[in-house]
N, C-alpha and C. Protein backbone atom coordinates (compact mmCIF):
# COMPACT_ATOMS: atom_id res chain seq x y z
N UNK A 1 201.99 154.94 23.14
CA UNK A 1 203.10 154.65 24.01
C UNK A 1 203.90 155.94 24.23
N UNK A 2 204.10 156.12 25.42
CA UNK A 2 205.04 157.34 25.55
C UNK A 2 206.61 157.21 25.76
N UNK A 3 207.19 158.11 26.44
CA UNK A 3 208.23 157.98 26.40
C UNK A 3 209.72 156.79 27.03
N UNK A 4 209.55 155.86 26.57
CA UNK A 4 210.16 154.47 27.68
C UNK A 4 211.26 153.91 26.48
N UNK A 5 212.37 153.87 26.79
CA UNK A 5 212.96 153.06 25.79
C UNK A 5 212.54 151.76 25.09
N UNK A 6 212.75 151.45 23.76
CA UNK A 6 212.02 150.72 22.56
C UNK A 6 212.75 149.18 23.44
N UNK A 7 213.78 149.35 24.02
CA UNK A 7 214.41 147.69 24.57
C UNK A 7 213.77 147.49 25.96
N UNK A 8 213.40 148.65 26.75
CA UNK A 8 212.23 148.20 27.84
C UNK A 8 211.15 147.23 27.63
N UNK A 9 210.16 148.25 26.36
CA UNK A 9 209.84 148.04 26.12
C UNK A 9 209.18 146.16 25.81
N UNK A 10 210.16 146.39 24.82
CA UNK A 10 210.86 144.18 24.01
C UNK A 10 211.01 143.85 25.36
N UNK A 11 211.91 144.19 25.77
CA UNK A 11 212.17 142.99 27.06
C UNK A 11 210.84 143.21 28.01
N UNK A 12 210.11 143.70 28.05
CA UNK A 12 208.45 143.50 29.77
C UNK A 12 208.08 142.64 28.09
N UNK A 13 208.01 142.88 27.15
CA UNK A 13 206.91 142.03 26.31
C UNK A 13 207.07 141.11 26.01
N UNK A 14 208.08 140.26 25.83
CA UNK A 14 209.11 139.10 25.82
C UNK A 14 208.80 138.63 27.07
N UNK A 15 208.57 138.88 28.46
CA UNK A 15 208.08 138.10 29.36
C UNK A 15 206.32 138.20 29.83
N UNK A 16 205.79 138.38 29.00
CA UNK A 16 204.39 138.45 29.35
C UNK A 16 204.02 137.15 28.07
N UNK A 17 203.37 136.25 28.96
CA UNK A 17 202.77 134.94 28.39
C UNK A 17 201.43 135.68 27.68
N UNK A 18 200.89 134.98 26.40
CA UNK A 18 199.38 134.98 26.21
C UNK A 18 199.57 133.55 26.08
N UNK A 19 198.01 133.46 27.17
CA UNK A 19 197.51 132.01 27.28
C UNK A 19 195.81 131.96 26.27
N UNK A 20 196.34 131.40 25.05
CA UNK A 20 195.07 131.46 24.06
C UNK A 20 193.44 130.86 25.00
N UNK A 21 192.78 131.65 24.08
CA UNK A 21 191.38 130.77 24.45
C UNK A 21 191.23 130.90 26.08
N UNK A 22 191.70 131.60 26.86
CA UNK A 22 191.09 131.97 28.50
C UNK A 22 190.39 133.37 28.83
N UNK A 23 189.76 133.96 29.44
CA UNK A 23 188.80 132.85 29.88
C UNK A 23 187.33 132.51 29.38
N UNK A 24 187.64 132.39 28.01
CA UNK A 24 186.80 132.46 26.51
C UNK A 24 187.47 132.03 25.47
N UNK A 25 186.51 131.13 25.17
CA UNK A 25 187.33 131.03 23.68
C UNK A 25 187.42 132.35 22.73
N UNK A 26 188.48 132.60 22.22
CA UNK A 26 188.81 133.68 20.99
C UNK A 26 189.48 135.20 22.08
N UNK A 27 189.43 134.90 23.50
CA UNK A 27 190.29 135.63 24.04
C UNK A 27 191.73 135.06 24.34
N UNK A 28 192.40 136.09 23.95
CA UNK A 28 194.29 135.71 23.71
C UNK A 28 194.32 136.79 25.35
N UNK A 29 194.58 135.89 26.49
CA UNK A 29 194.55 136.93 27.93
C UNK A 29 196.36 136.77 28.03
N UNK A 30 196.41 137.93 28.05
CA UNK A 30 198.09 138.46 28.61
C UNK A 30 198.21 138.56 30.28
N UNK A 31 199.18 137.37 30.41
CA UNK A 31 199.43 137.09 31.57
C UNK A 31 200.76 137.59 32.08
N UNK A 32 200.51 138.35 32.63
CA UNK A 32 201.91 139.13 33.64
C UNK A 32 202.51 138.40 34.53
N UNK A 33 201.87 137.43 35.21
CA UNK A 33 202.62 136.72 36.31
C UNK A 33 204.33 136.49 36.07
N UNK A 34 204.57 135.81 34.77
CA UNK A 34 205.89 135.89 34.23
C UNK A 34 206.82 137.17 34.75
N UNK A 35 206.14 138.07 34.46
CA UNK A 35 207.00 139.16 34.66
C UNK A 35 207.25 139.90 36.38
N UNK A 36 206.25 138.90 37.27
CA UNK A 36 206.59 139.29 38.53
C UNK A 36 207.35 138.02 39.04
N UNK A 37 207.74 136.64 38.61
CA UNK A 37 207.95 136.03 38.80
C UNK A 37 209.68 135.74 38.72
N UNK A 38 210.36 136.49 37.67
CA UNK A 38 211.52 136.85 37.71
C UNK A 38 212.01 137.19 37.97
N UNK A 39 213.14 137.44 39.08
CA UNK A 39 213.57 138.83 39.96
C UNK A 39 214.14 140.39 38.80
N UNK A 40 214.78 140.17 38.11
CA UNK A 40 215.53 140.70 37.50
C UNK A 40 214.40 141.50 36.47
N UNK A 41 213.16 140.79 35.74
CA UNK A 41 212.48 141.09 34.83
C UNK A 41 211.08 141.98 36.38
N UNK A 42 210.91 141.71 37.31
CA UNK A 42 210.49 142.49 37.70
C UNK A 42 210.86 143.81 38.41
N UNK A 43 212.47 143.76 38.84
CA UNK A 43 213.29 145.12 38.85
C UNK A 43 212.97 145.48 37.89
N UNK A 44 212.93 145.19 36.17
CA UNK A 44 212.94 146.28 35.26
C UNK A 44 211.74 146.83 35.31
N UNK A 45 210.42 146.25 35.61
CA UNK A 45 209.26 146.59 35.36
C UNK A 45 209.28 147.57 36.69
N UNK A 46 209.41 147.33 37.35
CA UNK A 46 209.32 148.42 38.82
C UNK A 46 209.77 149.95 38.27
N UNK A 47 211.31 149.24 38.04
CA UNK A 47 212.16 150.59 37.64
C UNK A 47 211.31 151.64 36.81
N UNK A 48 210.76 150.87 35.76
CA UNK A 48 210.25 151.86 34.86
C UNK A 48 209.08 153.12 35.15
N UNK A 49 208.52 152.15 35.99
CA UNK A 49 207.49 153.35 36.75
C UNK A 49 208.10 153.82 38.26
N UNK A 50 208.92 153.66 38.58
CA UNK A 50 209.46 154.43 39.40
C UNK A 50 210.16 155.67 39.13
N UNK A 51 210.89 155.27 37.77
CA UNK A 51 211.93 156.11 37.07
C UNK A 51 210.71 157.44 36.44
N UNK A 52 209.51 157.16 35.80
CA UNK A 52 207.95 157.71 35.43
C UNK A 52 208.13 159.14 36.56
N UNK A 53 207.65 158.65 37.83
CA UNK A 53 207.30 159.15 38.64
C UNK A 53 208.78 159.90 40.00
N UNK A 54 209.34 159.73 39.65
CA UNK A 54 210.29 160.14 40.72
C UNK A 54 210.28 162.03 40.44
N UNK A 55 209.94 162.60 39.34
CA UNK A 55 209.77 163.72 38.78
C UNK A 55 208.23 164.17 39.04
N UNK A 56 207.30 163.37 38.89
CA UNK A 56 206.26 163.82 38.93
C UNK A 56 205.61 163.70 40.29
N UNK A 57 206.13 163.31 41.01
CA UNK A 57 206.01 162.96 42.61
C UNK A 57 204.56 163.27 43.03
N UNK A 58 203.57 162.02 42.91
CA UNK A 58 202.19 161.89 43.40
C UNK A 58 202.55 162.10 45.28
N UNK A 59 201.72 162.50 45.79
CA UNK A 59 201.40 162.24 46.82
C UNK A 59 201.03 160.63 47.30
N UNK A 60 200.61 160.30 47.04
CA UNK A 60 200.26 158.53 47.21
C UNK A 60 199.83 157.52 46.07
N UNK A 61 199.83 156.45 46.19
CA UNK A 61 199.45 155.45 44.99
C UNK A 61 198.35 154.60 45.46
N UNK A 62 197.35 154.73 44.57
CA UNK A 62 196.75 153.65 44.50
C UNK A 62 196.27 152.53 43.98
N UNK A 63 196.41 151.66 44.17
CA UNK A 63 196.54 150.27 43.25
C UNK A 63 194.87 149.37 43.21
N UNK A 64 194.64 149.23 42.09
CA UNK A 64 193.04 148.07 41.50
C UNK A 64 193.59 146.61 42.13
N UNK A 65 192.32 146.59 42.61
CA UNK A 65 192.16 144.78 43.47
C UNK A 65 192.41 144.47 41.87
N UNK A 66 193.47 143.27 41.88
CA UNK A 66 194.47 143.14 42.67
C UNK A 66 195.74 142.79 42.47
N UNK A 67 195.97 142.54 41.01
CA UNK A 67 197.32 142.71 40.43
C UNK A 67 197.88 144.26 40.74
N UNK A 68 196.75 145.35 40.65
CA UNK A 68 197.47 146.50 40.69
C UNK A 68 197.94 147.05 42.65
N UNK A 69 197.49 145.76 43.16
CA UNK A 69 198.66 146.09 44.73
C UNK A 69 199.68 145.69 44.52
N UNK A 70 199.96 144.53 44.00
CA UNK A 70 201.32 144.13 43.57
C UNK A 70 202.58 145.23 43.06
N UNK A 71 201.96 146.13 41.91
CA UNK A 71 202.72 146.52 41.74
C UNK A 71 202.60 148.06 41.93
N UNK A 72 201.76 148.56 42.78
CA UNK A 72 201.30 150.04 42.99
C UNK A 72 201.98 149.96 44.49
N UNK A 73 201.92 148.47 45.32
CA UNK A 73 202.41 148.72 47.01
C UNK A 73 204.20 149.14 46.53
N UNK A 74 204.71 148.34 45.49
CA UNK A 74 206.44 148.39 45.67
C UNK A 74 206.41 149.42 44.82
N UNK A 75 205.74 150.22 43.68
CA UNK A 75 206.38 151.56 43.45
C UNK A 75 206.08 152.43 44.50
N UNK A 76 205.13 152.52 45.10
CA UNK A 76 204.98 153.36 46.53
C UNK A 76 205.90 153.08 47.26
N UNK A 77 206.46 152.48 47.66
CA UNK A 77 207.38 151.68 48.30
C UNK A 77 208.82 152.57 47.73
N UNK A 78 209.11 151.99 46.65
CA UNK A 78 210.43 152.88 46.03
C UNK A 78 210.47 154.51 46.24
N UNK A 79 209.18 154.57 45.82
CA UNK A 79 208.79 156.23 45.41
C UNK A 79 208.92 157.02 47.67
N UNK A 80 209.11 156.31 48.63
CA UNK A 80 208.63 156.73 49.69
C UNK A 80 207.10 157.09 50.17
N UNK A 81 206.55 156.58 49.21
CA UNK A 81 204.79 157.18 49.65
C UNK A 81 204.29 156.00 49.72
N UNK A 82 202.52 156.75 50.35
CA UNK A 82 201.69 155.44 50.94
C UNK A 82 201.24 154.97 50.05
N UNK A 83 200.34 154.13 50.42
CA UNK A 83 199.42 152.95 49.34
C UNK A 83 198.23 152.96 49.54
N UNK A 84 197.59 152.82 48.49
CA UNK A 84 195.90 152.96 48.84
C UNK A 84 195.30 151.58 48.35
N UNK A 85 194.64 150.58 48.81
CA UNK A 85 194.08 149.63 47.69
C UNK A 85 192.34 150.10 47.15
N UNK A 86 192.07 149.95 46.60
CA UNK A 86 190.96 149.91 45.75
C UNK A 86 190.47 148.48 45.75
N UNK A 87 189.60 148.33 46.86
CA UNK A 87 189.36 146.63 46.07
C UNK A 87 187.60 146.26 46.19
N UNK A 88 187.53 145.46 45.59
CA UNK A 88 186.44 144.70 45.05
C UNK A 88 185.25 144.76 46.47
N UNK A 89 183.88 145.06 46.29
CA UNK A 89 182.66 145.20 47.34
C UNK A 89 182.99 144.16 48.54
N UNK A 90 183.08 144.87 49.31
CA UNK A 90 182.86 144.04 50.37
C UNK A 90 184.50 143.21 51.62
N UNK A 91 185.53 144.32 50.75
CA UNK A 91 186.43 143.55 51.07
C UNK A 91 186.82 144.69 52.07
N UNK A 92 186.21 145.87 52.36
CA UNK A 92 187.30 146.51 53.50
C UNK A 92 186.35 146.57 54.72
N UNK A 93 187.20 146.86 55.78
CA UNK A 93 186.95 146.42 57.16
C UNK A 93 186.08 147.95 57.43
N UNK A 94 186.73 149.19 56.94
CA UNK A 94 186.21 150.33 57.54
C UNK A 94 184.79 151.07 56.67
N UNK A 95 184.49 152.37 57.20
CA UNK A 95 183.45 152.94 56.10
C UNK A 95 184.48 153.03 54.68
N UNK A 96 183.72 153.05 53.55
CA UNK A 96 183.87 152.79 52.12
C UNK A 96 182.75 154.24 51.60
N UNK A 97 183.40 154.35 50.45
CA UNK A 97 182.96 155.10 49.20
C UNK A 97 182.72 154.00 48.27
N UNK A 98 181.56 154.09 47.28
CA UNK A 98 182.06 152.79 46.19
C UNK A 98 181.50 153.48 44.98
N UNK A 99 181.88 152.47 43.89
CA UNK A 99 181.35 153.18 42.79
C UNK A 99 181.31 152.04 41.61
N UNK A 100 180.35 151.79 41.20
CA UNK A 100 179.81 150.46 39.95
C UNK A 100 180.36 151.10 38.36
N UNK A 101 180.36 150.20 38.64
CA UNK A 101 180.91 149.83 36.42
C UNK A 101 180.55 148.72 35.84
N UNK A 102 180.44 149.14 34.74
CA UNK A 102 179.65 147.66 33.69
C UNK A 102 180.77 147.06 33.26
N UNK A 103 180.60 145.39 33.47
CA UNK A 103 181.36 144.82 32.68
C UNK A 103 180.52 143.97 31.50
N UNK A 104 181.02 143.37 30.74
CA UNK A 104 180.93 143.07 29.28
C UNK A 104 179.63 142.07 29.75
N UNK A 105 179.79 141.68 30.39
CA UNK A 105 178.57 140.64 31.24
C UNK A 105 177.94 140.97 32.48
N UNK A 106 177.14 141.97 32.85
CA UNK A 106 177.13 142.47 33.80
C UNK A 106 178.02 143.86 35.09
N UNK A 107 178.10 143.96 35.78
CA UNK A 107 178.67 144.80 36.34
C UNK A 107 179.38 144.33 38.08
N UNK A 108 180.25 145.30 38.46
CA UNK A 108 181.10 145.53 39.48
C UNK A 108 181.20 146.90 39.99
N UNK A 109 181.39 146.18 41.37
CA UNK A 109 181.48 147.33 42.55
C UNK A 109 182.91 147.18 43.37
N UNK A 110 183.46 148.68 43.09
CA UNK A 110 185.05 148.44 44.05
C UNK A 110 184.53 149.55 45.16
N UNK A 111 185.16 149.80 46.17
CA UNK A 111 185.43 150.42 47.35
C UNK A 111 186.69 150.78 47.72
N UNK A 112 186.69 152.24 48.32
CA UNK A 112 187.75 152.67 48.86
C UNK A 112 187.70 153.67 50.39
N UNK A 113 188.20 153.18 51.69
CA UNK A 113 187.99 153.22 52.78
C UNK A 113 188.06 155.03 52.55
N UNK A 114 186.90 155.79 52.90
CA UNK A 114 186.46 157.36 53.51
C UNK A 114 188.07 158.36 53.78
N UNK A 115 188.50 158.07 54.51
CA UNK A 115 190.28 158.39 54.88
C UNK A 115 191.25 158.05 54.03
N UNK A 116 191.30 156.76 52.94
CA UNK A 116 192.08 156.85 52.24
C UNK A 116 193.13 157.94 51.54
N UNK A 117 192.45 158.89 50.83
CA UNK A 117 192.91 160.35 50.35
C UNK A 117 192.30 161.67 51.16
N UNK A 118 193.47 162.42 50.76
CA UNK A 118 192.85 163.80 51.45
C UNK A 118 192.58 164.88 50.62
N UNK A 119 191.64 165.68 50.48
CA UNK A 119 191.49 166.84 49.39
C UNK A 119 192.64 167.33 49.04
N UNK A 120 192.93 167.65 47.33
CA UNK A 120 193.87 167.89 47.35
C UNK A 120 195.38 166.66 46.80
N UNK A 121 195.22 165.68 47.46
CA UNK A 121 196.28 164.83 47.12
C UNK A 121 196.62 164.29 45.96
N UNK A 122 198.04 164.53 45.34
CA UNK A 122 197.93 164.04 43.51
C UNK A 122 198.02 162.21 43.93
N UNK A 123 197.26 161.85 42.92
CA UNK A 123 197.10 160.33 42.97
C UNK A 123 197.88 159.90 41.99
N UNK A 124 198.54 158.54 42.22
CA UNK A 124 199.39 158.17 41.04
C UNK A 124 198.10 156.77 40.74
N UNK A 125 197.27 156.09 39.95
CA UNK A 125 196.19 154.79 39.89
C UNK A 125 197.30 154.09 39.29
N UNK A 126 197.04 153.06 39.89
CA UNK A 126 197.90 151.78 39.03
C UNK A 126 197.14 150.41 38.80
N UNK A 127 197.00 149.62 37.67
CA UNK A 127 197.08 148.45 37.06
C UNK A 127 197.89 147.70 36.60
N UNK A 128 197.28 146.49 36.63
CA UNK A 128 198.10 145.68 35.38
C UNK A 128 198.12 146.18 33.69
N UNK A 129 196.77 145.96 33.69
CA UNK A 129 195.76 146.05 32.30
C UNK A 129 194.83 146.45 32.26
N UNK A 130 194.76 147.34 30.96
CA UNK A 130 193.63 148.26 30.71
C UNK A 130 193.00 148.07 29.40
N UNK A 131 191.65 147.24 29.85
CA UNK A 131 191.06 146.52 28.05
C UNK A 131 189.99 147.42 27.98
N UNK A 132 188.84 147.55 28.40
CA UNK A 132 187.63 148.30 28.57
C UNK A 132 187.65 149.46 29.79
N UNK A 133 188.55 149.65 30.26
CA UNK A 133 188.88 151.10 30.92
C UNK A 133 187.75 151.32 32.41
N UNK A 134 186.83 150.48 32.15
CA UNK A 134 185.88 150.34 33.75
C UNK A 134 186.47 150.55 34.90
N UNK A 135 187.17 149.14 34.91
CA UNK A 135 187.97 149.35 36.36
C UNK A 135 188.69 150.50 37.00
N UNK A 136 189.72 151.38 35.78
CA UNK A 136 190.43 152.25 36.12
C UNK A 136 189.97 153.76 36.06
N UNK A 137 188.68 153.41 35.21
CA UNK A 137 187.57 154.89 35.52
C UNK A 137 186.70 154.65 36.66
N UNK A 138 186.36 153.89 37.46
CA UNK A 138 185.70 153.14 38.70
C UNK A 138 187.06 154.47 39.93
N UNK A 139 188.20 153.53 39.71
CA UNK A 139 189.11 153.75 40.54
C UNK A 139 189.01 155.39 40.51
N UNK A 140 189.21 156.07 39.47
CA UNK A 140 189.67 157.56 39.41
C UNK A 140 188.26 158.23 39.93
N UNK A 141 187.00 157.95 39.84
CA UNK A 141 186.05 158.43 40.33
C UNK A 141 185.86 158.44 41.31
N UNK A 142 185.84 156.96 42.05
CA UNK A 142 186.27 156.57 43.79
C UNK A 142 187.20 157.81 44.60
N UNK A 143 188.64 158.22 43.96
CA UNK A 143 189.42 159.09 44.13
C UNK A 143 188.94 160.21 44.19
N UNK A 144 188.51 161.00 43.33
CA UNK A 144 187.74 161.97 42.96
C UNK A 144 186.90 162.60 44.20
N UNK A 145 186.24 161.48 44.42
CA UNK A 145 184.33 161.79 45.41
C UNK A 145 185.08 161.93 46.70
N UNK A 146 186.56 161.46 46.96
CA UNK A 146 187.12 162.29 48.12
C UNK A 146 187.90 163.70 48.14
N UNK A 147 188.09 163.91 47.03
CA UNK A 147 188.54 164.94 46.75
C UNK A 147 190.44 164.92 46.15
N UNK A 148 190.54 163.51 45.83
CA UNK A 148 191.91 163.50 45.01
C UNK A 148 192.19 163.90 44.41
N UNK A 149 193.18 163.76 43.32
CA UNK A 149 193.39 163.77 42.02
C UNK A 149 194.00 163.44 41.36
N UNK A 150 193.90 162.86 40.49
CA UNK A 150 194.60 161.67 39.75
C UNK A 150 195.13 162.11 38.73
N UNK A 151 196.91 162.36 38.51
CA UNK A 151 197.67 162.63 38.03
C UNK A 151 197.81 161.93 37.16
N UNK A 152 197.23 160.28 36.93
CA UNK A 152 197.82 159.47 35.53
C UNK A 152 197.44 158.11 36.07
N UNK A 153 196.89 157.59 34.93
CA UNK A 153 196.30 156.18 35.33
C UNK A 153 197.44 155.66 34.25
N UNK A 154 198.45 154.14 35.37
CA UNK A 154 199.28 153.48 34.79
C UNK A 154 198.75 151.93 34.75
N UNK A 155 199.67 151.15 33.52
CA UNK A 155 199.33 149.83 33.76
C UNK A 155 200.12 149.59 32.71
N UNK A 156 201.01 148.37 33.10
CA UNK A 156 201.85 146.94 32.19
C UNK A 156 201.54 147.45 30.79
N UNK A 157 200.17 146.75 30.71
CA UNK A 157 199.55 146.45 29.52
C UNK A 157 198.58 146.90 29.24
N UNK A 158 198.38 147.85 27.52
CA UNK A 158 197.17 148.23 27.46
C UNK A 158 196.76 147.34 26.21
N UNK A 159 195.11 146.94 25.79
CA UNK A 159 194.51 146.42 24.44
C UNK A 159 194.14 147.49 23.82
N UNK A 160 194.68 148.78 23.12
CA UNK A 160 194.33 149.42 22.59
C UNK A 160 192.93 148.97 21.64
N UNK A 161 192.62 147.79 20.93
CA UNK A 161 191.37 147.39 19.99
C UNK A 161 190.68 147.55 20.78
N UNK A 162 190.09 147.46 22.00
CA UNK A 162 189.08 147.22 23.26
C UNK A 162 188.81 148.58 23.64
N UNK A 163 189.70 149.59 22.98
CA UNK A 163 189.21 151.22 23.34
C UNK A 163 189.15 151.88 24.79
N UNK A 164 189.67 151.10 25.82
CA UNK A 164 189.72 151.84 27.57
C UNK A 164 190.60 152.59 27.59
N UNK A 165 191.78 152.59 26.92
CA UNK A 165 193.09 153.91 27.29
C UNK A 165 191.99 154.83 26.52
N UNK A 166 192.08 154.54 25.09
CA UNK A 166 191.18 155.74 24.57
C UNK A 166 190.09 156.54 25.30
N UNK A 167 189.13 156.05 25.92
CA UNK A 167 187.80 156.34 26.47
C UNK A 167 188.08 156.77 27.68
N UNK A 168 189.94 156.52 28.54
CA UNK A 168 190.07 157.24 29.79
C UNK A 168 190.67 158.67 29.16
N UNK A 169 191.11 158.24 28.36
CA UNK A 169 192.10 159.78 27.84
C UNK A 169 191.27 160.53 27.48
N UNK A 170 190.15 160.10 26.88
CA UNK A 170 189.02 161.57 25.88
C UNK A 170 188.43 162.01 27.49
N UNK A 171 188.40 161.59 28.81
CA UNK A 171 187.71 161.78 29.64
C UNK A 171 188.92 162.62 30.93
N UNK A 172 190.14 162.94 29.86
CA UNK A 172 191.16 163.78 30.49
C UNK A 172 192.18 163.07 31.45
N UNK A 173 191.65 161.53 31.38
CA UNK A 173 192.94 161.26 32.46
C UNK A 173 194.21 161.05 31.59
N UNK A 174 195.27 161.43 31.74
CA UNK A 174 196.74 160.75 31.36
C UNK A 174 196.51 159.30 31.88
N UNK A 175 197.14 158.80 30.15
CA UNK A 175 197.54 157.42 30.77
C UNK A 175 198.79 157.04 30.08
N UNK A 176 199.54 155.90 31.12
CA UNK A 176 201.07 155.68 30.98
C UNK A 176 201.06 154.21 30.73
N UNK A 177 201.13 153.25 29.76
CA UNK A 177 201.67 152.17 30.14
C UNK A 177 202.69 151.80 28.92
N UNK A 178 203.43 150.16 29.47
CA UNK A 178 204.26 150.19 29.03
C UNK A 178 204.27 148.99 28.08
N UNK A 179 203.20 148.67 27.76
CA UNK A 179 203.30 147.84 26.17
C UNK A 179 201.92 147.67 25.57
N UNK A 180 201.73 147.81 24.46
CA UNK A 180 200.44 147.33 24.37
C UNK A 180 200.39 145.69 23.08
N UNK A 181 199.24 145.68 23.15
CA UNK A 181 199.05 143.82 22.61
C UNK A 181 197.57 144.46 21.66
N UNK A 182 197.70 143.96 19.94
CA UNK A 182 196.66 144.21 19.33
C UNK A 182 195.76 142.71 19.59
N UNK A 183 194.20 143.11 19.75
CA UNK A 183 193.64 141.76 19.86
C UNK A 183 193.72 141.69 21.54
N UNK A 184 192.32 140.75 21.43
CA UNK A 184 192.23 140.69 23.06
C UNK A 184 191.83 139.11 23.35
């Protein structure tokens, strides 16, 4: 955890539900909806990565299909910059870049429209949650093969036991989030 006050902190974690046993038994899944669902508890969560980044000023944000548009469109939004989505095969209208990752049961393909980024541009990646680190090493590579660069992969919530912050960080990306949950 880096630098965020210890009562930020308590209070985003105090509104994030775990709903036992979904979508597996013996998985405890941390549900954020709570925390976009509050006006007040999602000002704080905004704030915090706005407050992150107002210093480190990315060129644009891009947010993981699809909790991470939620909250990658309104810090772009705060921050004055654009938005990029990243989303799941098959969902954009224009030419695409894509790039596969394994999941625990098979694998996934996200896409990101050719024009999205321009050589050169610092990327801010955003998530919810980061358990096995796929998705958000998917995303930074996608970025990459246009010639981005990704200043810091953020998200809510990390499962540190599940090893993805770890396995993005040994692979040089910064990562920022703002609570983590032992057990997945």
């Amino acid at each position: 955890m880096q630098d965020l006050p210890f009562s930020v902190r308590d209070y985003l974690r105090s509104h994030i539900r775990t709903v036992p046993d979904w979508p597996a038994p013996g998985v405890q899944f941390r549900d954020i909806t709570p925390l976009l669902q509050n006006p007040k508890v999602f000002r704080v969560l905004i704030d915090a990565f706005v407050h992150r980044y107002m210093d480190r000023r990315p060129d644009v944000v891009a947010g993981l299909d699809a909790r991470g548009f939620i909250l990658g469109s309104v810090v772009a939004y705060e921050l004055g910059l654009g938005f990029v989505p990243i989303r799941k095969k098959g969902k954009l209208p224009f030419t695409t870049v894509e790039e596969t990752y394994e999941l625990e049961y098979g694998s996934a393909t996200v896409e990101l429209h050719t024009d999205a980024v321009k050589p050169g541009q610092r990327v801010l990646l955003i998530d919810d949650l980061i358990a096995t680190g796929g998705t958000m090493m998917a995303g930074k590579k996608l970025l990459e093969k246009l010639g981005g660069t990704v200043i810091e992969g953020a998200a809510i919530v990390e499962l540190p036991e599940l090893g993805g912050g770890q396995k993005l960080r040994e692979t040089g990306l910064d990562v920022f989030t703002l609570v983590d949950f032992e057990g997945h």
